[in-house]
Protein backbone atom coordinates (compact mmCIF):
# COMPACT_ATOMS: atom_id res chain seq x y z
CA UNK A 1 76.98 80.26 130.80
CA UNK A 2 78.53 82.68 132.94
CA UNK A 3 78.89 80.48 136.13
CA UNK A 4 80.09 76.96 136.61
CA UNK A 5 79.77 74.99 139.45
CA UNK A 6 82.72 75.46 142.36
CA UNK A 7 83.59 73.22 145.16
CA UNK A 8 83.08 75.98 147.04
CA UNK A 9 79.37 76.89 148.39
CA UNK A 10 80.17 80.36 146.21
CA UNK A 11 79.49 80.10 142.77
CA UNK A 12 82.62 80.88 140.36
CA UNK A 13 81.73 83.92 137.54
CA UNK A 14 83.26 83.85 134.22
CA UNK A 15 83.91 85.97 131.24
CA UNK A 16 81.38 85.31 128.79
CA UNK A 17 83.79 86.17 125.87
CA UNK A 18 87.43 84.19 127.13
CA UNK A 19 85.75 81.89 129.21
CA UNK A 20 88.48 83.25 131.86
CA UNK A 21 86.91 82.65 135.97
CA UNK A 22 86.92 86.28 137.93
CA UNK A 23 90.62 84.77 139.81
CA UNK A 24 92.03 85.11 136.65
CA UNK A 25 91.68 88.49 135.66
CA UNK A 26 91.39 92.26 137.21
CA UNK A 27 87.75 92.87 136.53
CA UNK A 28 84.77 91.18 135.79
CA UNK A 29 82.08 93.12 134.43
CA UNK A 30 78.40 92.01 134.72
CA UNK A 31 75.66 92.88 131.73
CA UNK A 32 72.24 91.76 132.11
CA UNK A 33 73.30 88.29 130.96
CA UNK A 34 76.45 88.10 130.37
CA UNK A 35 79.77 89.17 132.20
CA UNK A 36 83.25 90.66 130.16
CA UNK A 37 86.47 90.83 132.06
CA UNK A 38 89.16 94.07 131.73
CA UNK A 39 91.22 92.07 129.37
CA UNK A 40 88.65 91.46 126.54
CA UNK A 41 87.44 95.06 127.08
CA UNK A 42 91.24 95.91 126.48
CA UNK A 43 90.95 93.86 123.30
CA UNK A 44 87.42 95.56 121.75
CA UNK A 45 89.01 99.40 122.45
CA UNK A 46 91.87 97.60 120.37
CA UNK A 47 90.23 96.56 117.23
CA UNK A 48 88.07 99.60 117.72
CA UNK A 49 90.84 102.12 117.49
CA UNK A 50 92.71 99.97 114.89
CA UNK A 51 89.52 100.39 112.35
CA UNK A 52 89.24 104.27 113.07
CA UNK A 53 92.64 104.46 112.17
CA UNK A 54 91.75 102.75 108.42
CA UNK A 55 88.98 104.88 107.92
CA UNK A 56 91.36 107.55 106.86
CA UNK A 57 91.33 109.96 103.71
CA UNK A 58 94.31 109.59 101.66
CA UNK A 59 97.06 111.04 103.84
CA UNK A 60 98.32 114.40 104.67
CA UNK A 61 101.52 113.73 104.01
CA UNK A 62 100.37 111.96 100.75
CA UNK A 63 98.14 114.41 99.27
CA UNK A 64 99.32 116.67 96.57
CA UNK A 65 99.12 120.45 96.53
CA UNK A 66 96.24 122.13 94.23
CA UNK A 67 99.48 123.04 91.48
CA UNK A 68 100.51 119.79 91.73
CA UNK A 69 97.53 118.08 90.81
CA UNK A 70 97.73 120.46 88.31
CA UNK A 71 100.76 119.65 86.72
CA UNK A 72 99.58 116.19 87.08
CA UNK A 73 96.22 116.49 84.96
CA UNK A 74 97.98 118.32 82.40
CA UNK A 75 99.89 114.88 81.42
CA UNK A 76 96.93 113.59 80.54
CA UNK A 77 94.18 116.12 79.98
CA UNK A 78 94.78 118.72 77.40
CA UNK A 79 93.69 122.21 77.94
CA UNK A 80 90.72 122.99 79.85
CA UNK A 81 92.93 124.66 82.29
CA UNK A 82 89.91 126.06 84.50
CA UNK A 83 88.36 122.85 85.15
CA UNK A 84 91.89 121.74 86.05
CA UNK A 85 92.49 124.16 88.38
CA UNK A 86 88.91 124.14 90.30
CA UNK A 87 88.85 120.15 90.59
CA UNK A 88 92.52 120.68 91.66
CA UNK A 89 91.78 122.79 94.47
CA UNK A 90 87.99 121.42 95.52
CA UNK A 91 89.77 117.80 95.81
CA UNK A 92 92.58 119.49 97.57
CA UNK A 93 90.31 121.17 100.33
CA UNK A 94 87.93 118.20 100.36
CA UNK A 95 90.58 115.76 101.53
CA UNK A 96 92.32 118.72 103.66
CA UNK A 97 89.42 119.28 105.69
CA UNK A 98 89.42 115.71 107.12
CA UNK A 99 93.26 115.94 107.92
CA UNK A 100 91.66 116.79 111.67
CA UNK A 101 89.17 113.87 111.58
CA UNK A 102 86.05 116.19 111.26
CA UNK A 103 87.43 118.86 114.23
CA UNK A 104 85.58 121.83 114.38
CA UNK A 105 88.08 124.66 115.15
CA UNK A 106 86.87 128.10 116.84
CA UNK A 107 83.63 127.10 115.64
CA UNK A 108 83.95 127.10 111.34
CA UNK A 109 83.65 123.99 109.81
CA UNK A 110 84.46 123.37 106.27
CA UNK A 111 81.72 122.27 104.52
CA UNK A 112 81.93 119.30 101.51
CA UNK A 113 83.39 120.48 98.01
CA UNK A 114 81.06 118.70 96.01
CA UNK A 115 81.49 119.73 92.05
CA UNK A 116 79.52 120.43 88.90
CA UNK A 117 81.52 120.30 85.54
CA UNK A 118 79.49 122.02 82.54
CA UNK A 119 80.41 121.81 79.39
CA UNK A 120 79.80 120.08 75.45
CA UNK A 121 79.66 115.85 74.89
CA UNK A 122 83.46 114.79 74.24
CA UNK A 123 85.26 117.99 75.96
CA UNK A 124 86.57 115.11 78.49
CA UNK A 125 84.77 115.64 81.88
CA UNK A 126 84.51 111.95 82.82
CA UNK A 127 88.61 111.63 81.83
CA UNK A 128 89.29 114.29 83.80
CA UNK A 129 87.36 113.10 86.88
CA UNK A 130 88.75 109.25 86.36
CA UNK A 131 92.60 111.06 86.79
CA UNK A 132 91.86 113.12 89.57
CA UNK A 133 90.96 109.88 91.67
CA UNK A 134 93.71 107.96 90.15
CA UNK A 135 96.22 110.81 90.89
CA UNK A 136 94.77 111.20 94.23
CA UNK A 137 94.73 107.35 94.64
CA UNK A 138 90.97 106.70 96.07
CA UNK A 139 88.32 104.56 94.32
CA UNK A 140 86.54 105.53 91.40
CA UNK A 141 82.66 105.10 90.28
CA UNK A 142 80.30 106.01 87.79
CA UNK A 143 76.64 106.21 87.17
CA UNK A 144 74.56 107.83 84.14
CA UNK A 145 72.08 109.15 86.01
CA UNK A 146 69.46 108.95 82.50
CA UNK A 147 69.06 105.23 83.64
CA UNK A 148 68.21 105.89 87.42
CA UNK A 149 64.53 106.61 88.38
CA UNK A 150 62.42 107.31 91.60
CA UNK A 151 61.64 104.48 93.52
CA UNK A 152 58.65 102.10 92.79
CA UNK A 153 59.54 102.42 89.15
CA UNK A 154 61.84 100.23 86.56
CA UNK A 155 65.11 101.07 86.80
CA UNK A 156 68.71 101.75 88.72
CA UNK A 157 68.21 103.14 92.56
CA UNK A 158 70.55 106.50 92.65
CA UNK A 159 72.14 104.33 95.96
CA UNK A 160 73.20 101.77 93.24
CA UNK A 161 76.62 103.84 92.23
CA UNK A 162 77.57 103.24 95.85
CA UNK A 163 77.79 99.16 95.89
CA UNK A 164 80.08 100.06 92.52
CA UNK A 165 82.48 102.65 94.59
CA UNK A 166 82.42 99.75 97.18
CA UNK A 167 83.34 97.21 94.55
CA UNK A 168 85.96 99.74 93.11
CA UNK A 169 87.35 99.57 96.85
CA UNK A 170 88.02 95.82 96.58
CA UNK A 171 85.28 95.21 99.42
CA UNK A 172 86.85 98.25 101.72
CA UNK A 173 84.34 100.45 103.03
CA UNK A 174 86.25 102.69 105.12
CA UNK A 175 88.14 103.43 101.80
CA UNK A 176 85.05 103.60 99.89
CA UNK A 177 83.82 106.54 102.10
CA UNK A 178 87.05 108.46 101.01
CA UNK A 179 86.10 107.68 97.00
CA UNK A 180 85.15 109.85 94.02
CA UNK A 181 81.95 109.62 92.61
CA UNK A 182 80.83 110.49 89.43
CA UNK A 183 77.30 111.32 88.25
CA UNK A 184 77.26 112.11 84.41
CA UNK A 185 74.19 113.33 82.63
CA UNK A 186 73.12 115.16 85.47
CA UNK A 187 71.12 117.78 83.09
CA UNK A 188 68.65 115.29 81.94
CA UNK A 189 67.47 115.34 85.58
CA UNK A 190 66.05 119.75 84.62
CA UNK A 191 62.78 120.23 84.21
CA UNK A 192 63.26 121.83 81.08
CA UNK A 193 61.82 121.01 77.68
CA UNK A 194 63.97 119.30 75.08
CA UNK A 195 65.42 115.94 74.15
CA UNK A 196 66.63 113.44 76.62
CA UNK A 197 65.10 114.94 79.38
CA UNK A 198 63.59 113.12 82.63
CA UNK A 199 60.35 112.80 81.59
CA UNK A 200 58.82 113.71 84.96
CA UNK A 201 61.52 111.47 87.40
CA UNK A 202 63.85 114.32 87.27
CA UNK A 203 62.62 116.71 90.27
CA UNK A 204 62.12 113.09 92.28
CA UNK A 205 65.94 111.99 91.33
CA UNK A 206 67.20 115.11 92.49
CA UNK A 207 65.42 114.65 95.58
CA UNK A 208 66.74 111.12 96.05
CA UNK A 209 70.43 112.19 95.58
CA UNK A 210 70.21 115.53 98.09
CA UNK A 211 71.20 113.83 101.32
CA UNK A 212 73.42 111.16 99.95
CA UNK A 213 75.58 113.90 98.11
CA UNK A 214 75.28 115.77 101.28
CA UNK A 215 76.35 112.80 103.35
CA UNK A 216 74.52 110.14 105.18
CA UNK A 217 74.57 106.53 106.01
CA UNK A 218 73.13 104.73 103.00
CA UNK A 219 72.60 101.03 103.46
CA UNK A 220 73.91 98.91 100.31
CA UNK A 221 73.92 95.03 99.79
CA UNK A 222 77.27 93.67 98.73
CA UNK A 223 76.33 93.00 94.92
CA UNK A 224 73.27 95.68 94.55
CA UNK A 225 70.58 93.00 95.18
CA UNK A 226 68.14 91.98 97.41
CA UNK A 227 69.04 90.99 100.50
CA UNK A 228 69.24 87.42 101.09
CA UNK A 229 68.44 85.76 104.23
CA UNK A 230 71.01 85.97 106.55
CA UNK A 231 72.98 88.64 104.49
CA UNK A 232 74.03 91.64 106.23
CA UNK A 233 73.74 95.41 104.09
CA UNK A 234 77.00 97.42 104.25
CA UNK A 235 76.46 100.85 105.87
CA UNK A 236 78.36 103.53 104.04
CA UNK A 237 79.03 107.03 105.33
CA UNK A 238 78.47 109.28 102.74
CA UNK A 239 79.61 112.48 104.12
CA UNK A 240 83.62 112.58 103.11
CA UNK A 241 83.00 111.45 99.39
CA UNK A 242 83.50 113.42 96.90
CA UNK A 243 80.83 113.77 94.10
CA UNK A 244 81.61 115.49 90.88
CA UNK A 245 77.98 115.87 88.90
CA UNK A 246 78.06 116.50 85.10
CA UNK A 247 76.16 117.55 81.96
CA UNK A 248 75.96 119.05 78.58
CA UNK A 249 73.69 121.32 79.44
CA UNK A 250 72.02 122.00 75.97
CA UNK A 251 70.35 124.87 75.79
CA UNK A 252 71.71 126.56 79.23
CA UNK A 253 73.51 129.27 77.02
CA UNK A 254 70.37 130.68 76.33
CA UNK A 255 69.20 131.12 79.71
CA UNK A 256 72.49 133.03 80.24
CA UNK A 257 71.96 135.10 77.81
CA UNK A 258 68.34 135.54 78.15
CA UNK A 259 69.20 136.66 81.86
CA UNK A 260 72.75 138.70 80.72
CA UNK A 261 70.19 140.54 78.36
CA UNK A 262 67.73 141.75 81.00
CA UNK A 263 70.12 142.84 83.27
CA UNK A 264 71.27 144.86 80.19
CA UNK A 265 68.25 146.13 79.21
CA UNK A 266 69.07 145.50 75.60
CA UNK A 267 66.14 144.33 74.04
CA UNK A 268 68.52 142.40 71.35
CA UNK A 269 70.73 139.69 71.75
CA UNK A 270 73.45 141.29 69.13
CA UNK A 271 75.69 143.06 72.11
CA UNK A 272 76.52 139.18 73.28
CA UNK A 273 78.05 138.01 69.84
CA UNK A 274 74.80 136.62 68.91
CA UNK A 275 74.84 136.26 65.50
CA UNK A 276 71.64 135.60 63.06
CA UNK A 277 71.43 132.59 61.18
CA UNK A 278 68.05 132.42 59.13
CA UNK A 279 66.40 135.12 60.68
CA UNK A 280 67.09 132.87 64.01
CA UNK A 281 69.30 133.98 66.75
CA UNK A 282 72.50 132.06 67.26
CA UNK A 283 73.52 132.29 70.97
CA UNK A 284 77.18 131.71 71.48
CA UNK A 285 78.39 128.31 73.27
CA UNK A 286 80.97 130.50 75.26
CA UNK A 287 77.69 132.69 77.64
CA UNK A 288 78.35 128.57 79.30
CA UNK A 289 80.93 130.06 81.48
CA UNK A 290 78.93 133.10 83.06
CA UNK A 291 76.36 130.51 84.74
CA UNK A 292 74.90 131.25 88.05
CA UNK A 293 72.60 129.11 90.31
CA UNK A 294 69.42 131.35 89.15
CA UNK A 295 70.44 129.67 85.68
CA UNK A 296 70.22 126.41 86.71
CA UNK A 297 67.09 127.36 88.15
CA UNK A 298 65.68 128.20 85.30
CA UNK A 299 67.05 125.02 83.52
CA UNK A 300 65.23 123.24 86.15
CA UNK A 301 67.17 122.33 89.24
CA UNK A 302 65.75 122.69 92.35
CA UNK A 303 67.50 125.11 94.71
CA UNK A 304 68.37 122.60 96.98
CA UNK A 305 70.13 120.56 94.49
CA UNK A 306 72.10 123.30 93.18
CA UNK A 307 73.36 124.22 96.57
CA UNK A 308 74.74 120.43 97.55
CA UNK A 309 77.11 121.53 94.23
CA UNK A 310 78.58 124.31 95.25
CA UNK A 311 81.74 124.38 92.98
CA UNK A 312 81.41 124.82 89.48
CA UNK A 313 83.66 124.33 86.65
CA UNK A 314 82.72 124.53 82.49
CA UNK A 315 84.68 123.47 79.67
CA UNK A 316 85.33 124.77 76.37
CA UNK A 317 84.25 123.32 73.17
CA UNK A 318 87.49 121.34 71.84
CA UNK A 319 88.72 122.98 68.65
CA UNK A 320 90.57 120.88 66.25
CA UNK A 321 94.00 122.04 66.97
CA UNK A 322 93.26 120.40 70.77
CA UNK A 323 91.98 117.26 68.98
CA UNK A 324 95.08 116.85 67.43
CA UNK A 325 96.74 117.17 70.88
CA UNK A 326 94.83 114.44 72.72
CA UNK A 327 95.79 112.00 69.83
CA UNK A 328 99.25 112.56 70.18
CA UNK A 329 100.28 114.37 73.59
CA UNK A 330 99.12 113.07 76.99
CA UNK A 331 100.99 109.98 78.36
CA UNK A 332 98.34 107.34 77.53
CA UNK A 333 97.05 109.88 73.53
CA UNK A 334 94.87 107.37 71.78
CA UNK A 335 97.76 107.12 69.06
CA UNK A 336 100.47 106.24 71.57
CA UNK A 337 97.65 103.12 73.15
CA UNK A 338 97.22 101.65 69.19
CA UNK A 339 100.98 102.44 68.47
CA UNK A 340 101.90 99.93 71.86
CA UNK A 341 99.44 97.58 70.29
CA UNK A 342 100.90 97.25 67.37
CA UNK A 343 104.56 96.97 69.09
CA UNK A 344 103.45 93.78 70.90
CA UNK A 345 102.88 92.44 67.89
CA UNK A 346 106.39 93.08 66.61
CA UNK A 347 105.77 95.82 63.78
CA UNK A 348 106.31 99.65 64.30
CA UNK A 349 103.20 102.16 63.73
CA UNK A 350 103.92 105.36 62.16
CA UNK A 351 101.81 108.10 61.29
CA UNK A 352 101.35 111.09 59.09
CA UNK A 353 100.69 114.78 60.70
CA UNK A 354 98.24 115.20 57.91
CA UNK A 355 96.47 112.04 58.92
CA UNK A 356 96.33 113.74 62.42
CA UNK A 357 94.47 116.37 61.07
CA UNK A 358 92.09 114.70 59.41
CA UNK A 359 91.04 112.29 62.35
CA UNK A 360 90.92 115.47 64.20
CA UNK A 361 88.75 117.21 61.56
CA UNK A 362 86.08 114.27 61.33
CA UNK A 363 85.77 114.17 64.94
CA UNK A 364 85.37 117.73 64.78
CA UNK A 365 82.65 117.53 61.48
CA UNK A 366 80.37 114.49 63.83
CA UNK A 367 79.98 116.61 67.01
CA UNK A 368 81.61 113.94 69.37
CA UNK A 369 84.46 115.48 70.75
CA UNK A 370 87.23 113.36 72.31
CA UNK A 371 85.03 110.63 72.35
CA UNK A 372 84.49 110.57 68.58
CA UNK A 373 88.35 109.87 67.98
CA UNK A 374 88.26 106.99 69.56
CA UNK A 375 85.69 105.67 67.18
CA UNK A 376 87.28 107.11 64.24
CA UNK A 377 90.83 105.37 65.12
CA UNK A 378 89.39 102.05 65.75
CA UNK A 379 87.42 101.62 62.84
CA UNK A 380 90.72 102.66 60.55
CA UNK A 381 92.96 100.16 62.65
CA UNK A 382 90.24 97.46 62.96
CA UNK A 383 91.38 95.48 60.22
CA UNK A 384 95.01 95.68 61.04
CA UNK A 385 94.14 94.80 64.42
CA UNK A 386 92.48 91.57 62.67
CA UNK A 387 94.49 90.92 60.55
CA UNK A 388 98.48 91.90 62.52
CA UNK A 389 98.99 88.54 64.53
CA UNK A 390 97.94 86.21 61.57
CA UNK A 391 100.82 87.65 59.84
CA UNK A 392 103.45 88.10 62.35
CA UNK A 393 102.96 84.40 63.32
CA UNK A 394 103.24 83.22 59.64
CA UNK A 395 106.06 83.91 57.42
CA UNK A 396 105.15 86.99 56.11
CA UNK A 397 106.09 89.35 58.77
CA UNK A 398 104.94 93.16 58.82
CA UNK A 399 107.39 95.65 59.94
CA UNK A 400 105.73 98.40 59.75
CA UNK A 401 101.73 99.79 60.02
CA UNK A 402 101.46 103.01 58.06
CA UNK A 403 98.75 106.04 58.30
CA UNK A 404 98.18 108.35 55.94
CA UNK A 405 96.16 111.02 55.31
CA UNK A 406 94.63 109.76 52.27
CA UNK A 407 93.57 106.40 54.73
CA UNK A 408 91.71 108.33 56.44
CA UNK A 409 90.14 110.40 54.09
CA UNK A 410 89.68 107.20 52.22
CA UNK A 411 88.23 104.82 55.47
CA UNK A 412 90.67 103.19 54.66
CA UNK A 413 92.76 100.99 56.63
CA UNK A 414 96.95 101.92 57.25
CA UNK A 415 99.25 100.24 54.92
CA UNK A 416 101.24 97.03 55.90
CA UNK A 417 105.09 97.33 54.94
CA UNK A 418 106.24 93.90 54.95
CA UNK A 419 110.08 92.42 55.77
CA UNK A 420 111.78 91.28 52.24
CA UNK A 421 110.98 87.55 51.80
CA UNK A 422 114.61 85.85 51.53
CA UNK A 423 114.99 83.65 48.84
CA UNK A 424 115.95 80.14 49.44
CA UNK A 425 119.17 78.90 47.01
């Protein structure tokens, strides 16, 4: 109610918020049923202001330079120094260009830096993307986009990647809406012919995904569901989060050098470093790097698509000498993770250069990349991993885990070197 009854033959108005009466405050506002008085209004701007203020990108003062993200990567990415330096500086001006809340200045506006990393399975563009928001400090998600379909069909809605960035934000959506999002098998979504391909939902994913890469205000329920009765959907502003998109791309290298070819007017594909294997023409994985948005095109990306990605970065095949790097160099190397497994259990892991090499050569020989050494290590150490704590708590004690070359040659697991048993008098 906003009147009570007064001793007075004038009725007494009250705030319909504080319950304060109209003596008690400076002004008393009336709405079409209700009345709010100066103070509560005071209060709204208040909380108002105070939630602008936390929907913030990571601050100015905060955010590192493009050479210092940089430097950064490179303690835990090895090589791929162009990727490095493109994410560097599209995450750079991405964040920079909110620094003025949105602003236009004499009329240019910066538009969003949204990415698309090229290159073979393993040559670490998820890992690279996962450090860039950890370096940068904003929430992280995922989504392989060969599981998401058009709607009215079985599977994931492309909005579902959101509720996970959301989730990644500890329930914070004005951090969420500062995130980094990343969309992985993004080339099964071409039109082209081959394997893993979209089978037809491809042109209608792509579709789904233009405005929400763009930015707009998606609705979300908390846990990706259907809303329950009573349950409110979280609105999420798009527009200031960063999406990286990326593929393998099979088979773009020949549209490259298909196009390259033409615009030669050699009838041959010899002059690119083709070589013939079988009387069949071998196009080289390196053409990868002179992509251009007719390319995609032709892969089967819709112009529109291609345009929301404007930045574009492509990797190089890892060779086995950078193989051998990523299991020994960057601050969390696979080598370095088992080795700090094995030290909580007490026993020291050492391991041979040669056996180095020949995880990095059977990596190399299965096609997996990065992602295949990871594989490779824990099968070796998956015994000693089973095995390690039964003996460390009995009294047989293992000082040392061993690798060899010949172990992994071999499948074979490392060798235990156990403490000298001390003989009782």
């Amino acid at each position: 109610m906003a009147t009570r009854p007064d001793s007075s033959t004038e009725k007494t108005l009250f705030c319909s918020f504080c319950a304060k009466s109209q003596h008690e405050v400076k002004k008393l506002i009336r709405g079409p049923t209700v009345f709010i008085c100066d103070e509560c209004i005071e209060q709204c701007v208040d909380i108002i202001s105070g939630a602008e203020e936390n929907k913030s990108p990571p601050a100015e003062q905060n955010l590192p330079t493009p050479e210092e993200i940089v430097a950064k990567l490179g303690e835990y990415v090895i090589g791929q120094n162009l990727p490095k330096e493109v994410l560097a500086v599209a995450a750079y001006q991405h964040y920079r260009r909110m620094s003025n809340n949105g602003h236009v200045k004499d009329g240019v506006e910066v538009e969003k830096s949204n990415v698309l990393l090229i290159g073979p399975t393993g040559s670490g563009k998820t890992h690279i993307a996962k450090t860039l928001a950890r370096i940068l400090n904003v929430p992280f998600a995922e989504e392989d986009l060969t599981a998401v379909t058009t709607p009215g069909y079985v599977g994931k809605d492309v909005e579902d990647v959101l509720v996970r960035l959301v989730q990644s934000a500890k329930g914070d959506v004005s951090k969420a809406e500062f995130g980094v999002v990343f969309l992985d098998e993004v080339d099964k979504l071409g039109k082209h012919e081959g394997p893993g391909t979209s089978q037809g939902f491809g042109s209608g994913v792509q579709n789904a995904l233009l405005k929400m890469i763009e930015g707009t205000v998606v609705e979300v329920t908390p846990d990706g569901k259907r809303l329950q009765p009573g349950q409110e959907p979280i609105r999420l502003n798009t527009k200031n989060i960063l999406f990286v998109c990326a593929g393998a791309f099979d088979g773009l290298e020949k549209i490259v050098a298909k196009r390259v070819r033409d615009k030669s007017g050699s009838g041959g594909g010899m002059g690119f470093n083709a070589t013939s294997v079988g009387g069949h023409l071998n196009t080289p994985k390196a053409l990868i790097h002179k992509v251009t948005p007719e390319d995609l095109a032709a892969f089967g990306f819709d112009t529109q698509f291609i345009a929301r990605l404007p930045i574009r970065a492509t990797f190089d095949e890892l060779n086995e000498e950078m193989l051998e790097a990523i299991l020994t160099v960057p601050k969390n190397a696979l080598l370095r993770q088992f080795s700090e497994i094995i030290a909580r259990e007490g026993a020291e892991s050492v391991y041979d250069p040669d056996a180095v090499k020949e995880i990095a050569k059977k990596a190399l020989r299965e096609k997996m990349g990065a992602r295949g050494l990871r594989t490779i290590c824990a099968n070796l150490y998956h015994k000693t991993f089973l095995t390690l704590p039964t003996y460390q708590r009995s009294g047989r004690k293992v000082t040392t885990v061993h690798l060899t070359g010949e172990n992994v040659l071999k499948d074979e697991s490392p060798e235990l070197i156990f403490a000298p048993l001390l003989l009782s008098r």
